[in-house]
C-alpha atoms as a PDB file:
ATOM      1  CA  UNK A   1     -19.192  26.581 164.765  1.00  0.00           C
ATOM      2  CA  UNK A   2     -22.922  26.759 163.615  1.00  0.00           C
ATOM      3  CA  UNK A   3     -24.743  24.258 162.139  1.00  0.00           C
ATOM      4  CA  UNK A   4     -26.779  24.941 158.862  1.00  0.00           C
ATOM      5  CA  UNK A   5     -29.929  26.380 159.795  1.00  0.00           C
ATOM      6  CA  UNK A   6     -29.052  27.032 163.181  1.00  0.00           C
ATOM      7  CA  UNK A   7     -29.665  30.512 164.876  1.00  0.00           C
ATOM      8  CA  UNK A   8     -26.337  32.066 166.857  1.00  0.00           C
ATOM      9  CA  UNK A   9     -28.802  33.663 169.881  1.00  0.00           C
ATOM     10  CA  UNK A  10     -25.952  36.024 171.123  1.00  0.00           C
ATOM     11  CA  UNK A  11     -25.502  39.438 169.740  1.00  0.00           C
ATOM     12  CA  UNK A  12     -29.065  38.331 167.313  1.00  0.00           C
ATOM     13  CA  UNK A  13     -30.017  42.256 167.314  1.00  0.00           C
ATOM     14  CA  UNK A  14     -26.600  43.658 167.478  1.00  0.00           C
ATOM     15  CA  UNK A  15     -27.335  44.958 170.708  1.00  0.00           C
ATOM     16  CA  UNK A  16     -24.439  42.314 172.584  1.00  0.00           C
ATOM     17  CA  UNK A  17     -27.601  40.485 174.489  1.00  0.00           C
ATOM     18  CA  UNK A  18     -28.788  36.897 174.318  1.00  0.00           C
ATOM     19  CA  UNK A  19     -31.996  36.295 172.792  1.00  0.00           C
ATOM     20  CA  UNK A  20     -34.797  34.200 173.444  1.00  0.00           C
ATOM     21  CA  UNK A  21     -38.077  33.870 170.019  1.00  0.00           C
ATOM     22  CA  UNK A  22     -41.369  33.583 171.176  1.00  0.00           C
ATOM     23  CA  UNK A  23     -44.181  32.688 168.696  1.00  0.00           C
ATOM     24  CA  UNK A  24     -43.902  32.137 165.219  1.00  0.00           C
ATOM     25  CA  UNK A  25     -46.335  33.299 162.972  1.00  0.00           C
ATOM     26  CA  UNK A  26     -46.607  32.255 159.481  1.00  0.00           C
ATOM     27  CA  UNK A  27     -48.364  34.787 156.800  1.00  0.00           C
ATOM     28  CA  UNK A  28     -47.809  36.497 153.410  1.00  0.00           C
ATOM     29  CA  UNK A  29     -44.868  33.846 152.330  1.00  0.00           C
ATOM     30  CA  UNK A  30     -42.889  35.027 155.123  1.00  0.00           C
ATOM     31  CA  UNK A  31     -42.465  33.547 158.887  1.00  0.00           C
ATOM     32  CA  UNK A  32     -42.706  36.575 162.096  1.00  0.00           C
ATOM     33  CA  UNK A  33     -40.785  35.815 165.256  1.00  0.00           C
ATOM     34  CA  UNK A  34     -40.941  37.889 168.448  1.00  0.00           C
ATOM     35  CA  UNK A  35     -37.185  38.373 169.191  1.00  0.00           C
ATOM     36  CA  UNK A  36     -37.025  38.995 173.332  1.00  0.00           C
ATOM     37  CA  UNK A  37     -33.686  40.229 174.693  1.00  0.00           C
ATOM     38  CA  UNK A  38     -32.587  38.516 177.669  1.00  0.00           C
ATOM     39  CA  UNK A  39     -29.716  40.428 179.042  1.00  0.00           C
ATOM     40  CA  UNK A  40     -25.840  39.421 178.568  1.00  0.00           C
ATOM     41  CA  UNK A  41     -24.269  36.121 179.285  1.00  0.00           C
ATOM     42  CA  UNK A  42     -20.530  36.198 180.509  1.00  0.00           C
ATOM     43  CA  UNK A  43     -19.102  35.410 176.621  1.00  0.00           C
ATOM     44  CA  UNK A  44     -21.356  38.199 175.478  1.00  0.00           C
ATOM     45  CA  UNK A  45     -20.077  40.779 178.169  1.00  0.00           C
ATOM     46  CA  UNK A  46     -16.254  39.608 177.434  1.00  0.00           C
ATOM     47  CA  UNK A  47     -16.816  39.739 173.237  1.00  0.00           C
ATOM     48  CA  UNK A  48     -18.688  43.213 172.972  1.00  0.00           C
ATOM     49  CA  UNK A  49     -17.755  45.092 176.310  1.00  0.00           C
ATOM     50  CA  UNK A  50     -18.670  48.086 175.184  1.00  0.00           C
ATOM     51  CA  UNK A  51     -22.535  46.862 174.599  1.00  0.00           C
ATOM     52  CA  UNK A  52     -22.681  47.261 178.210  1.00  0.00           C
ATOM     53  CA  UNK A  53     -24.642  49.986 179.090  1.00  0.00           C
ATOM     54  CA  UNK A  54     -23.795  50.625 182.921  1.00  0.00           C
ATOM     55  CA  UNK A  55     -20.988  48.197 184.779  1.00  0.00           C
ATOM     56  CA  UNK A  56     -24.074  48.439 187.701  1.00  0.00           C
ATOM     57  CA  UNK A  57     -26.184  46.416 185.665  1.00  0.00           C
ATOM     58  CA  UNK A  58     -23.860  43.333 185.874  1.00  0.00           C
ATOM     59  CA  UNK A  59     -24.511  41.412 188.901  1.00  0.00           C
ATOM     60  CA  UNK A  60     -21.941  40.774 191.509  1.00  0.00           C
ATOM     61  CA  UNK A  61     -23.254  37.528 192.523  1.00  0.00           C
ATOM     62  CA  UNK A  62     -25.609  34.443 192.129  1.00  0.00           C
ATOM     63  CA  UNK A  63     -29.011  35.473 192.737  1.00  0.00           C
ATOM     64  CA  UNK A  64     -32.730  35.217 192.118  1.00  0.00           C
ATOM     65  CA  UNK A  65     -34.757  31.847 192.108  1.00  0.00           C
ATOM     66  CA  UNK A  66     -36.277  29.228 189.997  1.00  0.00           C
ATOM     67  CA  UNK A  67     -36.618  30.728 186.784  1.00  0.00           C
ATOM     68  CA  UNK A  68     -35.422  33.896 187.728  1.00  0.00           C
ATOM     69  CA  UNK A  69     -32.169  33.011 189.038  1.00  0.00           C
ATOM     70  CA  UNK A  70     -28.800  34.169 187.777  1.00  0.00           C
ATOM     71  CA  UNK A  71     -25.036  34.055 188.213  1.00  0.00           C
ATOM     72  CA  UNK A  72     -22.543  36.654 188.847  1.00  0.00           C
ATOM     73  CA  UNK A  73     -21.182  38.310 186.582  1.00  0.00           C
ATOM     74  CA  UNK A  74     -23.866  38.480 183.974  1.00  0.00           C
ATOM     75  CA  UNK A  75     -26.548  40.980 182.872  1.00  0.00           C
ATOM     76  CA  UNK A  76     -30.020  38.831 183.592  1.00  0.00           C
ATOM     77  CA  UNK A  77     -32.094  41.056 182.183  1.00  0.00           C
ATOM     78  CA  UNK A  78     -32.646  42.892 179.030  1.00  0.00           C
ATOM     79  CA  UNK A  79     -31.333  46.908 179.262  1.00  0.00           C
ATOM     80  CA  UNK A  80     -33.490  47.598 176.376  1.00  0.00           C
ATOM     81  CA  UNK A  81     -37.527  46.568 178.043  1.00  0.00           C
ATOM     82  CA  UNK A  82     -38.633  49.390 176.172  1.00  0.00           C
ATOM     83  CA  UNK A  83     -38.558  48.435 172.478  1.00  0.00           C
ATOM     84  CA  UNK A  84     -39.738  45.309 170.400  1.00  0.00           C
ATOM     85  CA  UNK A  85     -38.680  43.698 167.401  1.00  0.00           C
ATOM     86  CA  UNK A  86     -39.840  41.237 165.346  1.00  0.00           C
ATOM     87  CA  UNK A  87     -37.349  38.716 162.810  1.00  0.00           C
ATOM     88  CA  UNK A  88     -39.169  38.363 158.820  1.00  0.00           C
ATOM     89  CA  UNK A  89     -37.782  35.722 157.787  1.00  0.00           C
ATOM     90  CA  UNK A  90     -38.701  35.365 153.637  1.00  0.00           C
ATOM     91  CA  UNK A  91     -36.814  32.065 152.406  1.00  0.00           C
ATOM     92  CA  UNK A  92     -36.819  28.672 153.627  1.00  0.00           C
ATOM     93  CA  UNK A  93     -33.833  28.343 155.752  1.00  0.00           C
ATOM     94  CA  UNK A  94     -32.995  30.058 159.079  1.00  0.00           C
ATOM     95  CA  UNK A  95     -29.611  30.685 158.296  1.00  0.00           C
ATOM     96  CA  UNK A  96     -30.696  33.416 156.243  1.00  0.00           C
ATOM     97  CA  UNK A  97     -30.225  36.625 157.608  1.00  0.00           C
ATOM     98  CA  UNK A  98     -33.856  38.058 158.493  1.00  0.00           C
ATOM     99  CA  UNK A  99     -34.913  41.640 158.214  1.00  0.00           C
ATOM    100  CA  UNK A 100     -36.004  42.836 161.341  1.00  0.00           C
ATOM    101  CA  UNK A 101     -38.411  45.698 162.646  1.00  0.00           C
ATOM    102  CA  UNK A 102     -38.347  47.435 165.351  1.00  0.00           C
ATOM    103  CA  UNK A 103     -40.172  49.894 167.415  1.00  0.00           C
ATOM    104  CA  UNK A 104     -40.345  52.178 170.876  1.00  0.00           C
ATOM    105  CA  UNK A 105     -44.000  52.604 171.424  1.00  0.00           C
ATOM    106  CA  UNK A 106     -44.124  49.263 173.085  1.00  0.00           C
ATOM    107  CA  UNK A 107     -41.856  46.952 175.332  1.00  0.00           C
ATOM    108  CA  UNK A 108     -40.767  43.413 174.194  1.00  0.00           C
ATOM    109  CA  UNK A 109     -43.502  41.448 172.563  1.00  0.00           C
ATOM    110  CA  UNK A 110     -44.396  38.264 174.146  1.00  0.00           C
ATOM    111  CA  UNK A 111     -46.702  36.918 177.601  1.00  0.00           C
ATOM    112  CA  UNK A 112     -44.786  35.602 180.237  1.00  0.00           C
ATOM    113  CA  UNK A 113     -45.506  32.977 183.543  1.00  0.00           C
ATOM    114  CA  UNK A 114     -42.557  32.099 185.424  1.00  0.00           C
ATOM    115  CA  UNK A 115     -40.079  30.384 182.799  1.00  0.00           C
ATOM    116  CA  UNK A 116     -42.831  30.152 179.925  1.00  0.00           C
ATOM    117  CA  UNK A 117     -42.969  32.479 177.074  1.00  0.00           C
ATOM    118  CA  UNK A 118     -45.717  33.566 174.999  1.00  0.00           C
ATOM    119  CA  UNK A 119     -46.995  33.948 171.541  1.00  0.00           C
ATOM    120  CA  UNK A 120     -48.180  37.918 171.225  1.00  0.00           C
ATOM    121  CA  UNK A 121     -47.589  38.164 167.463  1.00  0.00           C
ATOM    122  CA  UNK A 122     -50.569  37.117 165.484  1.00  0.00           C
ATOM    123  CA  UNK A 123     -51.516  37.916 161.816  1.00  0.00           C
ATOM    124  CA  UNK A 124     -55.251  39.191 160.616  1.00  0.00           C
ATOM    125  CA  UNK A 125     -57.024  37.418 157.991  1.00  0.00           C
ATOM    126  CA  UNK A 126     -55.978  40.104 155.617  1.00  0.00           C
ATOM    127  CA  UNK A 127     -52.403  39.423 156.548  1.00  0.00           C
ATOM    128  CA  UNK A 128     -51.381  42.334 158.942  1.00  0.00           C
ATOM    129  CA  UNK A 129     -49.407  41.136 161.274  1.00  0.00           C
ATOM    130  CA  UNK A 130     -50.255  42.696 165.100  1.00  0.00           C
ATOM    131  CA  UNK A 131     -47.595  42.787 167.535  1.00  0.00           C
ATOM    132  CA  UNK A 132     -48.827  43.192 171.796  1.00  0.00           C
ATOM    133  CA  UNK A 133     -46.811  43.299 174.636  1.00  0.00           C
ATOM    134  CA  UNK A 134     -47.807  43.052 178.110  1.00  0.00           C
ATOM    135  CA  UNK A 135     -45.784  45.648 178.968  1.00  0.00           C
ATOM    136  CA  UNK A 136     -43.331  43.698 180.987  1.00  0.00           C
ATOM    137  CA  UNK A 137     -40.216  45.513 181.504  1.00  0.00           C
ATOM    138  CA  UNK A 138     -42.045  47.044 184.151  1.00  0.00           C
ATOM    139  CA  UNK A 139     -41.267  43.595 186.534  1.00  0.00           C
ATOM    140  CA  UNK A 140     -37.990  44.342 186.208  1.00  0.00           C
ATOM    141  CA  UNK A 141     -37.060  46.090 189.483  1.00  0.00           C
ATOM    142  CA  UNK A 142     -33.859  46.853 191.196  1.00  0.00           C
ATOM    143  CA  UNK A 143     -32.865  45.483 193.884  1.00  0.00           C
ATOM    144  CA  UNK A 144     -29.892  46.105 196.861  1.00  0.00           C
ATOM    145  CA  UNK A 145     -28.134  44.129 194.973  1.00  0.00           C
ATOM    146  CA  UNK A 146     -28.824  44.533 191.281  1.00  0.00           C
ATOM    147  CA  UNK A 147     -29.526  46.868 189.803  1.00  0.00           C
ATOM    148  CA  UNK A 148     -31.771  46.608 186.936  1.00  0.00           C
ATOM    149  CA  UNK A 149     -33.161  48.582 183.803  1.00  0.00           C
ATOM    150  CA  UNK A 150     -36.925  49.246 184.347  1.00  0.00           C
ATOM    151  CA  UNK A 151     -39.731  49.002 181.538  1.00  0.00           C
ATOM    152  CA  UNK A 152     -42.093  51.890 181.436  1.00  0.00           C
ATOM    153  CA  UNK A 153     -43.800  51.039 178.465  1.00  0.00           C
ATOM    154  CA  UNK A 154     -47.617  50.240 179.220  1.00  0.00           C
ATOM    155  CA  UNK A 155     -49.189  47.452 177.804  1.00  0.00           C
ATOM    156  CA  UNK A 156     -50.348  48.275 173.905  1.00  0.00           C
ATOM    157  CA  UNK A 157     -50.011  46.922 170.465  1.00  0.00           C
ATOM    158  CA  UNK A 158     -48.300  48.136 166.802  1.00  0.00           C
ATOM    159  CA  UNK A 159     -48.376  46.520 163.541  1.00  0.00           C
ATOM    160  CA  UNK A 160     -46.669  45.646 160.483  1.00  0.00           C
ATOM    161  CA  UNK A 161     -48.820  45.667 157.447  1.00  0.00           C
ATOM    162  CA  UNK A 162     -48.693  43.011 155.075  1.00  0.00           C
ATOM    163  CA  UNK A 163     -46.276  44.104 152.244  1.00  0.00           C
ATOM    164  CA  UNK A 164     -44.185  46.127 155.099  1.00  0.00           C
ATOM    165  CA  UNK A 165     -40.649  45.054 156.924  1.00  0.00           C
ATOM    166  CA  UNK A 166     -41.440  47.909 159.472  1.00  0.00           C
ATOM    167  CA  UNK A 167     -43.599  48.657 161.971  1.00  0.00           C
ATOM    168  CA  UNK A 168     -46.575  50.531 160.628  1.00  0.00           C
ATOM    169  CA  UNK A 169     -46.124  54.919 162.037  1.00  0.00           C
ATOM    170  CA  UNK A 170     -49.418  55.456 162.100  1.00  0.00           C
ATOM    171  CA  UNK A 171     -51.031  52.469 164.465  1.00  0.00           C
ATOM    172  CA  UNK A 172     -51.049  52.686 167.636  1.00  0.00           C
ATOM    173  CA  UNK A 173     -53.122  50.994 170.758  1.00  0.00           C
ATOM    174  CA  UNK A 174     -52.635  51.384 174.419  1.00  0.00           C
ATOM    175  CA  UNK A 175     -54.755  49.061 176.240  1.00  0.00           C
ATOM    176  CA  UNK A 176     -53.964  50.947 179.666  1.00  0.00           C
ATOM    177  CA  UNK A 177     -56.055  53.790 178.110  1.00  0.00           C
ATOM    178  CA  UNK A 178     -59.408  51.205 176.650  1.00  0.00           C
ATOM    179  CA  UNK A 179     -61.710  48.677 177.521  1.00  0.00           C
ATOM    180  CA  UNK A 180     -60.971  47.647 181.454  1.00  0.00           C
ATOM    181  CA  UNK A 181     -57.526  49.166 180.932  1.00  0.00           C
ATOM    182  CA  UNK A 182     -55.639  46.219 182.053  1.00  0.00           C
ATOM    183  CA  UNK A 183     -52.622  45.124 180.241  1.00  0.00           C
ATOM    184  CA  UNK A 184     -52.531  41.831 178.037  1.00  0.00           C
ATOM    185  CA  UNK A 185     -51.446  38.439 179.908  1.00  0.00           C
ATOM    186  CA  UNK A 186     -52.002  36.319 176.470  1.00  0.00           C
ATOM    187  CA  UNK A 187     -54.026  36.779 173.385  1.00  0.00           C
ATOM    188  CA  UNK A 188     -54.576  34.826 170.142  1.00  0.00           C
ATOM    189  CA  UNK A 189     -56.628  35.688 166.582  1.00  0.00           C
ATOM    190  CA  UNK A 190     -59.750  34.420 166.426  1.00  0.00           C
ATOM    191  CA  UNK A 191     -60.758  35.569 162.984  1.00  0.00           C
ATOM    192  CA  UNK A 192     -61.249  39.288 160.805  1.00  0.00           C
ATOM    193  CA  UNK A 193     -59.257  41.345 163.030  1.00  0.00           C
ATOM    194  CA  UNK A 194     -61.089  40.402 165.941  1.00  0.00           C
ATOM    195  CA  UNK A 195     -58.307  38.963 168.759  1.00  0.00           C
ATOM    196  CA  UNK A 196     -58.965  37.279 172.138  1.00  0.00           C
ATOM    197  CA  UNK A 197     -57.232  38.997 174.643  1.00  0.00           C
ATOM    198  CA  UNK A 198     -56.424  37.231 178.328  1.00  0.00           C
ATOM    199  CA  UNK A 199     -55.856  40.207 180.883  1.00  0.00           C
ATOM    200  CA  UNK A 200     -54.096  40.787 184.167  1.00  0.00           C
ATOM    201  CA  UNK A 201     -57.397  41.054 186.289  1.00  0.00           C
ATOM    202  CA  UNK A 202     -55.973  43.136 189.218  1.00  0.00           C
ATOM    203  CA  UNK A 203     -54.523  45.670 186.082  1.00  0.00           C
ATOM    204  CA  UNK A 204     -50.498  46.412 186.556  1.00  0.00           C
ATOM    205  CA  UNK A 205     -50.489  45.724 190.224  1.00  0.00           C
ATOM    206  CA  UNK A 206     -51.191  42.431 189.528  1.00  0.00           C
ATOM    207  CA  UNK A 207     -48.959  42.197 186.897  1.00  0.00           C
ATOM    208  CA  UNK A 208     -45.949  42.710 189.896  1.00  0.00           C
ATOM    209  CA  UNK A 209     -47.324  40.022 191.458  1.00  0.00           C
ATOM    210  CA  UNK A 210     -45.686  37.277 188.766  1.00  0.00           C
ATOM    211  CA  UNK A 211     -46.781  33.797 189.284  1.00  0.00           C
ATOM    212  CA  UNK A 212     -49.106  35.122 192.003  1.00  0.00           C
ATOM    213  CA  UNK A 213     -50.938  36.830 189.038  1.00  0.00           C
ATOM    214  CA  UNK A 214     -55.039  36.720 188.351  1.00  0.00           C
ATOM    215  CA  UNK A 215     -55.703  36.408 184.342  1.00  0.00           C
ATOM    216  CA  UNK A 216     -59.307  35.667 184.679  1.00  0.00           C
ATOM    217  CA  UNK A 217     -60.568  38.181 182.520  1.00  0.00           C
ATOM    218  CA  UNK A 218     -60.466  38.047 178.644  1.00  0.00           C
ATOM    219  CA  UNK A 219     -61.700  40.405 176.092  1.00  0.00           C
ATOM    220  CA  UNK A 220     -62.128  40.957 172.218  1.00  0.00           C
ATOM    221  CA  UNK A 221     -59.950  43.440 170.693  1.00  0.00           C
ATOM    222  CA  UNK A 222     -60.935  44.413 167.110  1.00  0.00           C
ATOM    223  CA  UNK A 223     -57.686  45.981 165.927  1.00  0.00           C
ATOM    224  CA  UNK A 224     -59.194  47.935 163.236  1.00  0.00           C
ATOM    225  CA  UNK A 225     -61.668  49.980 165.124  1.00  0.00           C
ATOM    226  CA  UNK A 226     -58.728  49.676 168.021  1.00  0.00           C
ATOM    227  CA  UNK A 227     -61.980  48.696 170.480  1.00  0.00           C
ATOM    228  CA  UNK A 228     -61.891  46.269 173.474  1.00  0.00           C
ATOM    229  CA  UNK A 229     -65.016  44.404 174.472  1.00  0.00           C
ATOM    230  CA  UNK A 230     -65.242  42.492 177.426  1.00  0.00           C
ATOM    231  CA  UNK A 231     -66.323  39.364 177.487  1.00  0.00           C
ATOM    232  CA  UNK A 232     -69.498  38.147 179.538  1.00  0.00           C
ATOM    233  CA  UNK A 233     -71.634  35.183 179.840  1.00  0.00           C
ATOM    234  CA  UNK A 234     -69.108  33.454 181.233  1.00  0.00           C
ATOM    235  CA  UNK A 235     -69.455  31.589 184.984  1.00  0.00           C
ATOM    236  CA  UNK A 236     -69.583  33.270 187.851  1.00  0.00           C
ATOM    237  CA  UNK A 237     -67.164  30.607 189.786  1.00  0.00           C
ATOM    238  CA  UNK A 238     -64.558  30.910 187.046  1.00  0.00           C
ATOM    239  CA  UNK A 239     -61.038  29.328 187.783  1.00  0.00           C
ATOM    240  CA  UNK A 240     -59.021  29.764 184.624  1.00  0.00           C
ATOM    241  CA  UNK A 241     -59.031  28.665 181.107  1.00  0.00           C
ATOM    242  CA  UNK A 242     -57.795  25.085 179.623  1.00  0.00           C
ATOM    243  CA  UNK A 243     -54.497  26.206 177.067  1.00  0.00           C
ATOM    244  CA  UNK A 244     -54.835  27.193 173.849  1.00  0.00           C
ATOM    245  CA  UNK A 245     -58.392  28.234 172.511  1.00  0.00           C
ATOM    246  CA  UNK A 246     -59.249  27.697 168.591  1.00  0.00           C
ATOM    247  CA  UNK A 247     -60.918  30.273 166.812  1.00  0.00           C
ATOM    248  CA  UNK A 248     -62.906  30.306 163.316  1.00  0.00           C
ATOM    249  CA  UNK A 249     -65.790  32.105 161.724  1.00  0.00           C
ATOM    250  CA  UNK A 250     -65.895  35.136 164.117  1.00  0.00           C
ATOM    251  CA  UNK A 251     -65.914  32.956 167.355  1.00  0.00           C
ATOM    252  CA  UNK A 252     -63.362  31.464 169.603  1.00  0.00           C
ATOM    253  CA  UNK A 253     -64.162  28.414 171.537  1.00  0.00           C
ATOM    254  CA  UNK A 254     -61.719  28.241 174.951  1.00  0.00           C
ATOM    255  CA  UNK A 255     -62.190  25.473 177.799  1.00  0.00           C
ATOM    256  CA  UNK A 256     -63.292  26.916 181.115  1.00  0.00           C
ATOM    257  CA  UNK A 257     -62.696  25.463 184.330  1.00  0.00           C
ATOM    258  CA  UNK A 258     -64.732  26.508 187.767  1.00  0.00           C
ATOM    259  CA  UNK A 259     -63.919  26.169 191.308  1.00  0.00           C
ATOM    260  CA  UNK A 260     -67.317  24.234 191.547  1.00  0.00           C
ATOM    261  CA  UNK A 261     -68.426  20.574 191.393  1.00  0.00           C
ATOM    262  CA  UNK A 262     -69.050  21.001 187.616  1.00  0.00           C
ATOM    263  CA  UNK A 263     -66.583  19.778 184.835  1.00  0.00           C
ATOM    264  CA  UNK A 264     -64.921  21.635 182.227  1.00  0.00           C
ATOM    265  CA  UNK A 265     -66.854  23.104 179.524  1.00  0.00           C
ATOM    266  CA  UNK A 266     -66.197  24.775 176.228  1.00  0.00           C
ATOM    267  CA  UNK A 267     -67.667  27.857 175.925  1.00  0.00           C
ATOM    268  CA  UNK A 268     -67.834  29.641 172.328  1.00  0.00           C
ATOM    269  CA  UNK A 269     -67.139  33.310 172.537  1.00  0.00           C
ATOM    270  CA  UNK A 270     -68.854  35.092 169.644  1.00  0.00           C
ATOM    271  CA  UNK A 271     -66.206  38.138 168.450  1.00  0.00           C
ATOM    272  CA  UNK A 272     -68.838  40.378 167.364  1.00  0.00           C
ATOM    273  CA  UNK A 273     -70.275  41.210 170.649  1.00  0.00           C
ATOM    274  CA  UNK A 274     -68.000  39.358 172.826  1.00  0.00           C
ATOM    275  CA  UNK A 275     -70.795  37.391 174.031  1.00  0.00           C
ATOM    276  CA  UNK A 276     -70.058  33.378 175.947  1.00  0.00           C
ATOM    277  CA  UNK A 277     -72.387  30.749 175.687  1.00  0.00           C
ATOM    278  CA  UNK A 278     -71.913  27.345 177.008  1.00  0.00           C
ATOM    279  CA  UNK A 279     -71.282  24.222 174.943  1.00  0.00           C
ATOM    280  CA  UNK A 280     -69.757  20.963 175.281  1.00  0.00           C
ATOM    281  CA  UNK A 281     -68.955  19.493 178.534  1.00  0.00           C
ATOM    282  CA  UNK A 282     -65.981  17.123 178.769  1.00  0.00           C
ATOM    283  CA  UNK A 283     -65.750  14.468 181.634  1.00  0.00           C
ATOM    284  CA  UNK A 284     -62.260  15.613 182.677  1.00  0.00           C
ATOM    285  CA  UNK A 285     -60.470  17.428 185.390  1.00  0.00           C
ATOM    286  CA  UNK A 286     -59.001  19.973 183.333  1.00  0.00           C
ATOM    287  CA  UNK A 287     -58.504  20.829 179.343  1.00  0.00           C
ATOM    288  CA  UNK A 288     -55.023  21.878 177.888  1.00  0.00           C
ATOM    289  CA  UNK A 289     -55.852  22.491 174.633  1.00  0.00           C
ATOM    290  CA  UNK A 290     -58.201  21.998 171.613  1.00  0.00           C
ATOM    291  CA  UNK A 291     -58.099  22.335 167.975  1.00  0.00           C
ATOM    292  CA  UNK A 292     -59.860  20.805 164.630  1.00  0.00           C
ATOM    293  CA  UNK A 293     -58.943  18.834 162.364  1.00  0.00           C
ATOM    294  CA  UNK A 294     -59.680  19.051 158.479  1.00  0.00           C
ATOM    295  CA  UNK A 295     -60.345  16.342 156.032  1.00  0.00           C
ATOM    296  CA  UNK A 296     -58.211  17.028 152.912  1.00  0.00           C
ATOM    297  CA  UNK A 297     -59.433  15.328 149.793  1.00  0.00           C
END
């Protein structure tokens, strides 16, 4: 049975596939959930057998590894990497049924690193809610034994405007096409519509690569004027970027680490012109995150 408030994952789009949320954004009295498909478990492939697309798809036995790893007789991965949808959920309980969008011009929405998911829905100050995908489904390869349904949606972004439950027709963004025309890793808002975007370095080839991937290059993406700006300023011996970054009055501050002797440092990326300047040092080997709090009186 299911417990009050709890969310039934199988068959969640009516598509027979297990589901996995990534990201939930809270704006305009509502809460915004990535819903990612995630192929179909045995129960789903014995309750809806006709949801099953193509008996090739189902694999014949245990396979994969770590995080990728599966067992016969299962789909593992989504047959739908072309489309995205995002749950609106409007009351306070998640029993309620949500409305939920959906759109082709881009593949599921949410970053992925081996078993980790990804927040890639993020809402503007003016309470537009912008959806990116990586463009993912393209990983998804066959193999000699599985066969698998292939993405070939590049890496872009949609939106759903405020006082919509749909995906806004007339927005549109392929970063493939802009800016270094690498596809999206990760990206958070950092104020306006001015986003930070994370990119695969190395561009879709890269992206193949999986855990092996570089994401050393970031970028601002103002979403109304549907520009990217790369970011510079920032070190020349760059080895990654310390979690989460906080963002606030047109600027984004993110921890950078280097394959140097020198220590982390913050370094505040102005939105505007995409410019990095150094700031605060911290005496640590590495930074996972950073945030601010606020005095309430």
């Amino acid at each position: 049975g299911q417990t009050e408030g709890a969310i039934d994952a199988e068959n969640f789009l009516g598509n027979g596939e297990k589901v996995t949320f990534a990201g939930l954004e809270e704006a305009n009295g509502k809460l915004y959930t990535s819903v990612v498909p995630m192929g179909m478990s045995r129960y789903g492939i014995a309750k809806w057998p006709d949801m099953v697309t193509d008996q090739e798809l189902v694999a014949k036995a245990d396979g994969g590894s770590a995080s990728s790893s599966y067992t016969a007789g299962t789909i593992p991965s989504t047959q739908y990497p072309d489309r995205a949808w995002v749950a609106i959920y409007s009351g306070s309980s998640f029993a309620e049924k949500p409305v939920i969008a959906s759109t082709d011009k881009i593949g599921f929405a949410c970053g992925r690193h081996r078993s980790q998911y990804y927040q890639t829905i993020w809402a503007a100050d003016n309470g537009d809610l912008y959806v990116f995908s990586p463009g993912y489904g393209r990983t998804f390869t066959s193999s000699a034994d599985l066969k698998k349904v292939t993405g070939t949606k590049p890496s872009g972004a949609v939106r759903i405007r405020k006082d919509a439950t749909e995906f806004d027709p007339d927005y549109y963004v392929n970063f493939e096409q802009i800016g270094t025309q690498h596809p999206v890793f990760r990206c958070w808002h950092i104020s306006g519509a001015y986003f930070l975007l994370q990119l695969y370095s190395d561009g879709v080839e890269g992206m193949m690569q999986g855990k092996d991937a570089v994401t050393n290059e970031l970028a601002v993406f103002d979403a109304e004027a549907k520009t990217v700006v790369p970011v510079t300023g920032l070190p020349s011996d760059l080895a990654g970027f310390g979690g989460e970054p906080y963002g606030e009055n047109g600027a984004m501050y993110i921890a950078v680490t280097v394959t140097g002797g020198d220590k982390p440092a913050f370094y505040k990326i102005d939105a505007a012109t995409g410019h990095a300047t150094k700031g605060l040092v911290i005496d640590a080997e590495s930074v996972a995150t950073a945030g601010k709090l606020t005095v309430r009186k």
